[in-house]
Protein backbone atom coordinates (compact mmCIF):
# COMPACT_ATOMS: atom_id res chain seq x y z
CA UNK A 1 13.57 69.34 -150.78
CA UNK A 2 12.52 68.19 -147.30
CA UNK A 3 11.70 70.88 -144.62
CA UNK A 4 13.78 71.05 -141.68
CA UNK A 5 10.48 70.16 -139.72
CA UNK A 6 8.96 66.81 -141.58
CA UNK A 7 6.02 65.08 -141.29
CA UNK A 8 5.69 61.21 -140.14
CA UNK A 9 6.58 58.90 -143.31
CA UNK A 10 8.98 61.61 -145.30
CA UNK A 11 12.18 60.52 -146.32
CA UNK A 12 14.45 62.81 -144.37
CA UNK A 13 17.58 64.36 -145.17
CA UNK A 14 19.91 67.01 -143.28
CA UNK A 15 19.87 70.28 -144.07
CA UNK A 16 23.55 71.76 -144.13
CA UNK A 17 22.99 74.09 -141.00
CA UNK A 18 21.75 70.92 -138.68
CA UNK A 19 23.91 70.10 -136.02
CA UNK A 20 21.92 68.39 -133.64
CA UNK A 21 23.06 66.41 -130.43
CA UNK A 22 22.44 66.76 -127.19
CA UNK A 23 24.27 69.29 -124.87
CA UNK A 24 24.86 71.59 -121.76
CA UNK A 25 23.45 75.16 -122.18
CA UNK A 26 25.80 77.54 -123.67
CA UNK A 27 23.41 80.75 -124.09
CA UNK A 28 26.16 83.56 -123.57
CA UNK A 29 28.83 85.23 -125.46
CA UNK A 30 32.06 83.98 -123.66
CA UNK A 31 35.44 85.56 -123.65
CA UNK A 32 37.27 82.32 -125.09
CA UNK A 33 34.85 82.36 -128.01
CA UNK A 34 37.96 83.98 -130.48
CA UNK A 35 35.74 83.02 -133.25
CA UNK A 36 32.47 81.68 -135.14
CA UNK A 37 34.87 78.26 -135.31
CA UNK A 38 35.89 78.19 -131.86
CA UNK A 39 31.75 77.51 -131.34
CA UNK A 40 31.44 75.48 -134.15
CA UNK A 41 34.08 73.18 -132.83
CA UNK A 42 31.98 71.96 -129.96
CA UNK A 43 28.99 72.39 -131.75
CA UNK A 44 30.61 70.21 -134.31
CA UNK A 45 31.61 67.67 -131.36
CA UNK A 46 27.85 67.06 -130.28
CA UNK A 47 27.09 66.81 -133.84
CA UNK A 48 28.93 63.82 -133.93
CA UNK A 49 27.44 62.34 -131.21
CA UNK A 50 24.25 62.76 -132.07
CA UNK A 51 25.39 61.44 -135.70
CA UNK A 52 26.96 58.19 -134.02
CA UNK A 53 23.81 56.71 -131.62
CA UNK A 54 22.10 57.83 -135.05
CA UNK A 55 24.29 55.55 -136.49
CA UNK A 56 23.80 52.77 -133.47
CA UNK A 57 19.99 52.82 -133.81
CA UNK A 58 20.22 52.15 -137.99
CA UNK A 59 22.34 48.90 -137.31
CA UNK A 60 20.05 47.61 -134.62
CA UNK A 61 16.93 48.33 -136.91
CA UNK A 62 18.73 46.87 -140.28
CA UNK A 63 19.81 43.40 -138.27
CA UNK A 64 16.32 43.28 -137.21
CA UNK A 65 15.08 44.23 -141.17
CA UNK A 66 17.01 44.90 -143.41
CA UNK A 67 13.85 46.28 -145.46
CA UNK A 68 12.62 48.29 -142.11
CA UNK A 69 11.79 52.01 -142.95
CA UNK A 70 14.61 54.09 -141.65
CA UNK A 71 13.72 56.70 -138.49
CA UNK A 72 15.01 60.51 -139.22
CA UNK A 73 16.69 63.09 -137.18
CA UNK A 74 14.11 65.06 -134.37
CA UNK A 75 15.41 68.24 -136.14
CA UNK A 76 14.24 70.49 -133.17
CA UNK A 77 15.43 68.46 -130.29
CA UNK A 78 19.24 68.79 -130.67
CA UNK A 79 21.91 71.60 -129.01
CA UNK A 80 21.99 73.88 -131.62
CA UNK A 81 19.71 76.27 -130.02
CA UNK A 82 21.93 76.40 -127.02
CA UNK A 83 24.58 78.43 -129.24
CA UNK A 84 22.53 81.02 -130.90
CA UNK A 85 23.05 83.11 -128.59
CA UNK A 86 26.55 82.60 -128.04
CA UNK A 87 26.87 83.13 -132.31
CA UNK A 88 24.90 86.57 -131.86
CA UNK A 89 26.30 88.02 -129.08
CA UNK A 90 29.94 87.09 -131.33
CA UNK A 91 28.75 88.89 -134.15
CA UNK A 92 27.13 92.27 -131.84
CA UNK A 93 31.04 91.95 -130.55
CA UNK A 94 32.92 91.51 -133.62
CA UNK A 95 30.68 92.99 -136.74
CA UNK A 96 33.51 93.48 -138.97
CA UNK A 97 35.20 89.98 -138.50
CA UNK A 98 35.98 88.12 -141.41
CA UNK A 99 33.60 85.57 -139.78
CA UNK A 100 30.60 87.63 -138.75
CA UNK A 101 28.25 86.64 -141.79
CA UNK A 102 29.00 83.26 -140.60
CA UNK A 103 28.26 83.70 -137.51
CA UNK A 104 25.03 85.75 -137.75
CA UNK A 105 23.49 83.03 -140.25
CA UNK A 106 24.19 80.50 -137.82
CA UNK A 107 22.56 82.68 -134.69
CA UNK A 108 20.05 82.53 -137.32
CA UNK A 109 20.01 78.94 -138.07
CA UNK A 110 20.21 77.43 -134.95
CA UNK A 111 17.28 79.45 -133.30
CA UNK A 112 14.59 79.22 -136.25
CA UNK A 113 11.72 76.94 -135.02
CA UNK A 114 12.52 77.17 -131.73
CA UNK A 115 10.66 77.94 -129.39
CA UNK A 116 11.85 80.89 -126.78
CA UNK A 117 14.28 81.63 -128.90
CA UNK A 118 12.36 84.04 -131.37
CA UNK A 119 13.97 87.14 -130.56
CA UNK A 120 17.63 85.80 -131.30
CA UNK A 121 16.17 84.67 -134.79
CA UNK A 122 14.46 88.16 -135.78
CA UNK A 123 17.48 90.05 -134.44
CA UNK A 124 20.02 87.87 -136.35
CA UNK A 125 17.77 87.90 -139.51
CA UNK A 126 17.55 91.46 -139.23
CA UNK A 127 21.56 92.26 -138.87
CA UNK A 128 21.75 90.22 -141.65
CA UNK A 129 19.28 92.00 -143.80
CA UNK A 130 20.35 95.87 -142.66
CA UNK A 131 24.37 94.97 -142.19
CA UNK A 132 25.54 92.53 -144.23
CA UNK A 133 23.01 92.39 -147.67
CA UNK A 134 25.89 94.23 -149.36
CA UNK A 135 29.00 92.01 -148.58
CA UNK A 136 30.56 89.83 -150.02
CA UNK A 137 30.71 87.39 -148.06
CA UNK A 138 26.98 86.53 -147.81
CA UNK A 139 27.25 84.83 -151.27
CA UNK A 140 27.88 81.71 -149.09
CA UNK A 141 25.07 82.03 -146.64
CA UNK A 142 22.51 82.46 -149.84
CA UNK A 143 21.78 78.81 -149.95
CA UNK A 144 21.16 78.53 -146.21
CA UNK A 145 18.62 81.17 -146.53
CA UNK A 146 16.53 79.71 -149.04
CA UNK A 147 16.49 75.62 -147.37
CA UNK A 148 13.27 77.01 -145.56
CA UNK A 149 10.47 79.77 -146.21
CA UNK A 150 9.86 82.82 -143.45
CA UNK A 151 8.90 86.34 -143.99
CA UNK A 152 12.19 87.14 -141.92
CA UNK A 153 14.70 85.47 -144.39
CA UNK A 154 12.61 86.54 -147.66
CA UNK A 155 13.58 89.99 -146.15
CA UNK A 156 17.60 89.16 -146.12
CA UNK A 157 17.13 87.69 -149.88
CA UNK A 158 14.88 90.94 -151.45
CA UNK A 159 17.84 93.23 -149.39
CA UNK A 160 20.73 90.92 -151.34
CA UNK A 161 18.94 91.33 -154.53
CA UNK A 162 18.69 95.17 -154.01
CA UNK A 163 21.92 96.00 -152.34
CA UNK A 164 24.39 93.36 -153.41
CA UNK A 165 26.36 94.77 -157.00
CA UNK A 166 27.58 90.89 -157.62
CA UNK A 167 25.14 89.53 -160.45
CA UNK A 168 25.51 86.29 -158.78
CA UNK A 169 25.15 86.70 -156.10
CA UNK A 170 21.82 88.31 -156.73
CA UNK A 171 20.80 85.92 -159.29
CA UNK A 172 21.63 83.25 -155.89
CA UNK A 173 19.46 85.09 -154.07
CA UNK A 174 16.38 85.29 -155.98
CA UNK A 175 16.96 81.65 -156.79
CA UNK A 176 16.43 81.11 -153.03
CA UNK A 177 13.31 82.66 -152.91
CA UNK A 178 11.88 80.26 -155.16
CA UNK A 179 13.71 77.96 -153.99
CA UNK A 180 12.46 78.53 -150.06
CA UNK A 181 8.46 78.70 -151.40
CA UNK A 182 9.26 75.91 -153.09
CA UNK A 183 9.95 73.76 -150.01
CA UNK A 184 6.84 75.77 -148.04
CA UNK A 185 4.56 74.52 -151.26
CA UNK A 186 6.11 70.69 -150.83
CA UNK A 187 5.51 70.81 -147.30
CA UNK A 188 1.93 72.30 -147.76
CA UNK A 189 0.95 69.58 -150.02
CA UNK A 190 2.35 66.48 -148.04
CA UNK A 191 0.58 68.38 -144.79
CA UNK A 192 -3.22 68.31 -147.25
CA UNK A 193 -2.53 64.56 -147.67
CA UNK A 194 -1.59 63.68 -144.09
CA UNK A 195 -3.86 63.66 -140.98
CA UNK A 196 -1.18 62.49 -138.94
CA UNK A 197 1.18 64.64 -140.01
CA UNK A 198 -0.92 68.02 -139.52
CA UNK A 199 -1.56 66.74 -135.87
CA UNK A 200 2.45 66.21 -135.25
CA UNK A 201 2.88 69.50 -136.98
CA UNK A 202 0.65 71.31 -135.14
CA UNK A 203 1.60 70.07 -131.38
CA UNK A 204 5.02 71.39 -132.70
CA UNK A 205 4.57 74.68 -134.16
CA UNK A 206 0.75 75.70 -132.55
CA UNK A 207 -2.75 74.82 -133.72
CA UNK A 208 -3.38 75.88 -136.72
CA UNK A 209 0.06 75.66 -137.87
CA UNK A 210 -0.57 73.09 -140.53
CA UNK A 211 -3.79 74.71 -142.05
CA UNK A 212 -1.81 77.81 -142.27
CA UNK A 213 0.84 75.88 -144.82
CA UNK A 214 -1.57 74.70 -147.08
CA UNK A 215 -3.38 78.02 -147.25
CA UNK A 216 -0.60 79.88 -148.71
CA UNK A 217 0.51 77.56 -151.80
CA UNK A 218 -1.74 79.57 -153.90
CA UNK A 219 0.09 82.57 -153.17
CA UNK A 220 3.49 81.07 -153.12
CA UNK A 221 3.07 79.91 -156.12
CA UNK A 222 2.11 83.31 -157.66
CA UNK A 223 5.12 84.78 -156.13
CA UNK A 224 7.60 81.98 -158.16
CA UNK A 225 6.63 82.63 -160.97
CA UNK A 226 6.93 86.38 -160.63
CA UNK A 227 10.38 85.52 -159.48
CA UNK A 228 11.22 83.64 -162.26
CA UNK A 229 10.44 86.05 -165.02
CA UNK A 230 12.61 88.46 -162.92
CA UNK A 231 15.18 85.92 -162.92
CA UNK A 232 14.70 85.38 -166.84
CA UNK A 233 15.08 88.84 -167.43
CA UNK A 234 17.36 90.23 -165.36
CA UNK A 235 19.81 87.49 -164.41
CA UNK A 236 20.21 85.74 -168.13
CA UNK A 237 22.57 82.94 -168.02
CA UNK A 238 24.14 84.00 -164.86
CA UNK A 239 23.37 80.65 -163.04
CA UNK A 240 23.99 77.29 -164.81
CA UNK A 241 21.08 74.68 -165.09
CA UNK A 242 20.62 72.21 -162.81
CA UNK A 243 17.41 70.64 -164.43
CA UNK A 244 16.84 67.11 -164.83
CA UNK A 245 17.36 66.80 -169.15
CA UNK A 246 20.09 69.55 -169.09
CA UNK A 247 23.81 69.05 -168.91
CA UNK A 248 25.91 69.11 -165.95
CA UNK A 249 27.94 71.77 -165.50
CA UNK A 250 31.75 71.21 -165.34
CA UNK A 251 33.35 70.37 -162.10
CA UNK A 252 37.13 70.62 -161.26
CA UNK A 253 37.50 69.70 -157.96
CA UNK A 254 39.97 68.49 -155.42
CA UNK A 255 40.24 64.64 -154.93
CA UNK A 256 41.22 62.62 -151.54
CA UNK A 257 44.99 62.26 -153.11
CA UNK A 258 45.70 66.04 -153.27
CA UNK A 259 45.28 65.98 -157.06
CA UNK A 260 42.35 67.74 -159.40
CA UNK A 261 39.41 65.44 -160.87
CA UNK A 262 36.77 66.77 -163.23
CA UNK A 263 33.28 65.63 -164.09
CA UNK A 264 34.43 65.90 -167.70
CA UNK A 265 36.92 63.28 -167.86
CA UNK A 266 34.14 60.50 -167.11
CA UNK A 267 32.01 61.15 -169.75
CA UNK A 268 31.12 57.83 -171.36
CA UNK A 269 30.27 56.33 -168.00
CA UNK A 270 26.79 56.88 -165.80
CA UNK A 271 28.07 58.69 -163.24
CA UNK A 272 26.52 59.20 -159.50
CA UNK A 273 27.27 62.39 -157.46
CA UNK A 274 27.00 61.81 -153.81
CA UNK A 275 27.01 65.20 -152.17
CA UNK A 276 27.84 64.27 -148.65
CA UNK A 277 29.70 64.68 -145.42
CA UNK A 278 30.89 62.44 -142.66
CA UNK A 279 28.68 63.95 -139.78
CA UNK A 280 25.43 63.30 -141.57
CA UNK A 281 23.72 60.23 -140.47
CA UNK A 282 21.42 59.53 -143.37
CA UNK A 283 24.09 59.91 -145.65
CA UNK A 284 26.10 57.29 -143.48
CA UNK A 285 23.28 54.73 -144.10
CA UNK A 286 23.47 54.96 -147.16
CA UNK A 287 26.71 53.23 -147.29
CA UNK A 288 26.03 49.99 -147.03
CA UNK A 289 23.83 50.11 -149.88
CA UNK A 290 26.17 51.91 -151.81
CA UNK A 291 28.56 48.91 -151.26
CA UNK A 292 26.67 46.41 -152.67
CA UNK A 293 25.74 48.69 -155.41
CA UNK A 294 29.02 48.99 -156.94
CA UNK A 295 30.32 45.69 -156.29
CA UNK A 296 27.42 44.88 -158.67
CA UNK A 297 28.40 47.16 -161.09
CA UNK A 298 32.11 47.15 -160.92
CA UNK A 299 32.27 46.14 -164.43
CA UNK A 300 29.81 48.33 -165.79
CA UNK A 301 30.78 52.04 -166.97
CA UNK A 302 30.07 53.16 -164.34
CA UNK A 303 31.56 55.37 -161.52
CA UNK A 304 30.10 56.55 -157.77
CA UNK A 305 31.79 59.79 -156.57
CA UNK A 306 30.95 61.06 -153.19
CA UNK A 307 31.92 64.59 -152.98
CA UNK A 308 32.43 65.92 -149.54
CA UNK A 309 31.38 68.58 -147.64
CA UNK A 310 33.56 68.14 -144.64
CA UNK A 311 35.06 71.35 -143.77
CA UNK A 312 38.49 69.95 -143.36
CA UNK A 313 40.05 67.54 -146.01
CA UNK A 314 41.42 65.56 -142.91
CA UNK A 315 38.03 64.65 -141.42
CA UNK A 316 37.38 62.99 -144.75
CA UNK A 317 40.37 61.29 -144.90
CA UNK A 318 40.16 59.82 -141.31
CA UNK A 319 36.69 58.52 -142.15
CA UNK A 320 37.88 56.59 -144.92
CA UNK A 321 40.44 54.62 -142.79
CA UNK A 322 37.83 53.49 -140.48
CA UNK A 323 35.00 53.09 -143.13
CA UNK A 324 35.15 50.76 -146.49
CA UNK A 325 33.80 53.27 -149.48
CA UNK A 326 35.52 52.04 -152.21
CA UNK A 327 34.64 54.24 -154.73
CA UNK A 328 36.17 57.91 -156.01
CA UNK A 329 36.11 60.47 -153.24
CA UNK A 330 36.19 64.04 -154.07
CA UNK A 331 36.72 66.70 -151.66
CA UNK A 332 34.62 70.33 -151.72
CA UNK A 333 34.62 71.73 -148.27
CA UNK A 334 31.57 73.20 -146.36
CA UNK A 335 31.80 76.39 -148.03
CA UNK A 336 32.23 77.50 -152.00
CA UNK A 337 33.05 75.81 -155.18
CA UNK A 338 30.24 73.01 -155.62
CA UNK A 339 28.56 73.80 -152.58
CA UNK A 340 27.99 77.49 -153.72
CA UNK A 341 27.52 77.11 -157.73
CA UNK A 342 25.10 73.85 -157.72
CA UNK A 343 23.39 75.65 -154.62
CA UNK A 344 23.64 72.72 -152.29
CA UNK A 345 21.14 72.98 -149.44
CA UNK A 346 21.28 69.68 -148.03
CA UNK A 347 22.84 66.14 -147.48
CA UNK A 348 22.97 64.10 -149.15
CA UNK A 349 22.07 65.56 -152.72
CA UNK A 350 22.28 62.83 -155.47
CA UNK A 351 22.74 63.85 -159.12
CA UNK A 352 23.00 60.36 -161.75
CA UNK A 353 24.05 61.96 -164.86
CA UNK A 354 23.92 59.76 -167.96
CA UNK A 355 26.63 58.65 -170.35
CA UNK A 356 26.69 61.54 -172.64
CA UNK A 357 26.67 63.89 -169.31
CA UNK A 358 23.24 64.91 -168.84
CA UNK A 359 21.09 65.19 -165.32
CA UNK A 360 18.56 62.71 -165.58
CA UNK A 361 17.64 61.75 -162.07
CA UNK A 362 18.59 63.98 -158.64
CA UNK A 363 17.85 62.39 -155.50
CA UNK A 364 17.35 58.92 -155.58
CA UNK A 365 18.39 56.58 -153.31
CA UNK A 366 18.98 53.15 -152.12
CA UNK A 367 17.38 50.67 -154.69
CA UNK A 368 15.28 53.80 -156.47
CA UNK A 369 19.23 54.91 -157.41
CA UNK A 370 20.55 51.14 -158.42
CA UNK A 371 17.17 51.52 -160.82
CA UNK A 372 18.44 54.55 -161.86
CA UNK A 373 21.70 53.73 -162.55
CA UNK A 374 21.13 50.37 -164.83
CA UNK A 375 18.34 52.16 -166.88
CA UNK A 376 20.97 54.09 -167.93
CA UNK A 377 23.60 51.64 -168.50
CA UNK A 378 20.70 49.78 -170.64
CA UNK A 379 20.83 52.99 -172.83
């Protein structure tokens, strides 16, 4: 897993909360604002932008070079910090909306990292921890918390764990604290190996910044594996495995016709799950590739299924007139189902599950996933 923050030379890939574009200033709660998506609707629109003269600048590079390393998204530099505040002062308005854990993780979301905007972070984190631990409806914000490690959001997840009477949901939640020291670790270790990266690092988050990561893998990793044996324990077999050499769990999901597909009606093929969505510009690029890679395969047993996290089927659908992916499309929504039970944190997420339906790669892409792929069709 990739830090929303990354170092020169790491493959990049957009966390689910991103929506980065350039914007006016909307800092206060306004009167029209009926709802968390009345903001995410233009928030949405300037994510698209953004996600389009991404788009632009791919092309130009891959007529240049086809083989050119591909640039990633300035994660800090887009609108979204513009709405915290507008997503808070929602939530101070309207704490028993249906939409108000929504809204408070993305107060959250958009203000973490960003500088003058501390306050709106540790206030949202801490409604979330004292207010909303309980609910719930914060099973669908547990993944968001754990895409990135800070004392504030351990707090939230240690409050879900205690307060929260949904096995699951607590299970989710101490899952995400791994999961979140995890990423810190990663990003620790690529930091230890790059001068260049510390430097960028640093001029971003303060001096020091970068020699502070590395410190604390010791200690992070202490604290996993004290989670896991609490997980172990407590929380037996209440999350499925997602580990490379295990099998995949079942899927029934909706498909772009309106019917039901399942991941268990294509065993006997090497499968690839594409966890995607249309506004995500590194999982656009990976189109073209994907293209060529199952025209090359299109008499194998084989099947690519991109599984969308679009929060309306529509947007999807639209896309696909405009855009040749000919290939099984599956549609999840931003929220629940997949998203929630294979704790999705980011897009794209790539599972190639062998023949007899086992996870034997996750994350590959471009030629490292057409390897993939025939190694297992050699089986």
């Amino acid at each position: 897993m990739v830090h929303p923050t990354n170092p020169p030379g790491v493959k990049v890939i957009m966390p689910l909360f991103l929506l980065a574009a350039h914007t006016a200033p909307a800092l206060t709660y306004r009167l029209q604002d009926a709802s968390v998506a009345a903001i995410m609707t233009e928030l949405n629109a300037a994510q698209k932008a953004h996600s389009d003269a991404f788009m632009k600048k791919v092309e130009e590079i891959r007529k240049k070079d086809p083989k050119a390393p591909l640039p990633g998204f300035a994660m800090n530099d887009g609108p979204a910090k513009d709405f915290a505040a507008r997503f808070l002062a929602y939530v101070k308005a309207n704490p028993n909306a249906d939409d108000a854990v929504r809204g408070a993780v993305m107060a959250m979301q958009t203000s973490r990292s960003q500088k003058g905007y501390e306050a709106t972070y540790i206030e949202a984190c801490k409604v979330l921890e004292t207010k909303y631990a309980g609910s719930p409806a914060i099973s669908a914000a547990v993944n968001t918390l754990g895409q990135a490690y800070s004392p504030e959001t351990d707090k939230i997840l240690v409050a879900i764990v205690k307060k929260n009477k949904d096995a699951k949901v607590g299970a989710k939640a101490l899952k995400a604290q791994m999961d979140s020291r995890q990423s810190a670790i990663e990003m620790g270790e690529r930091l230890s190996k790059s001068d260049q990266g510390r430097k960028v690092m640093d001029e971003r988050n303060g001096a020091g910044w970068s020699d502070a990561q590395i410190a604390q893998i010791p200690k992070l990793q202490s604290e996993m594996t004290s989670l896991q044996k609490v997980l172990d324990t407590k929380f037996v077999g209440v999350l499925p495995s997602l580990a490379i050499g295990t099998a995949a769990p079942e899927i029934t999901i909706a498909n772009v016709a309106g019917g039901k597909s399942s991941l268990a009606a294509l065993k006997g093929k090497v499968v690839v799950l594409d966890i995607w969505a249309t506004w995500c510009g590194p999982c656009k690029a990976m189109i073209p590739h994907e293209r060529k890679m199952v025209e090359e395969l299109k008499d194998q047993p084989f099947q690519l299924i991109s599984i969308s996290g679009d929060e309306k089927l529509d947007t999807l659908t639209n896309f696909l007139k405009t855009e040749s992916m000919p290939w099984t499309h599956w549609w999840n929504g931003n929220q629940g189902g997949l998203m929630d039970d294979w704790s999705i944190k980011y897009f794209p997420t790539i599972y190639v599950i062998d023949k007899k339906g086992v996870i034997r790669f996750k994350d590959v892409r471009e030629e490292e996933l057409t390897k993939a792929v025939k190694s297992l069709l050699a089986e």
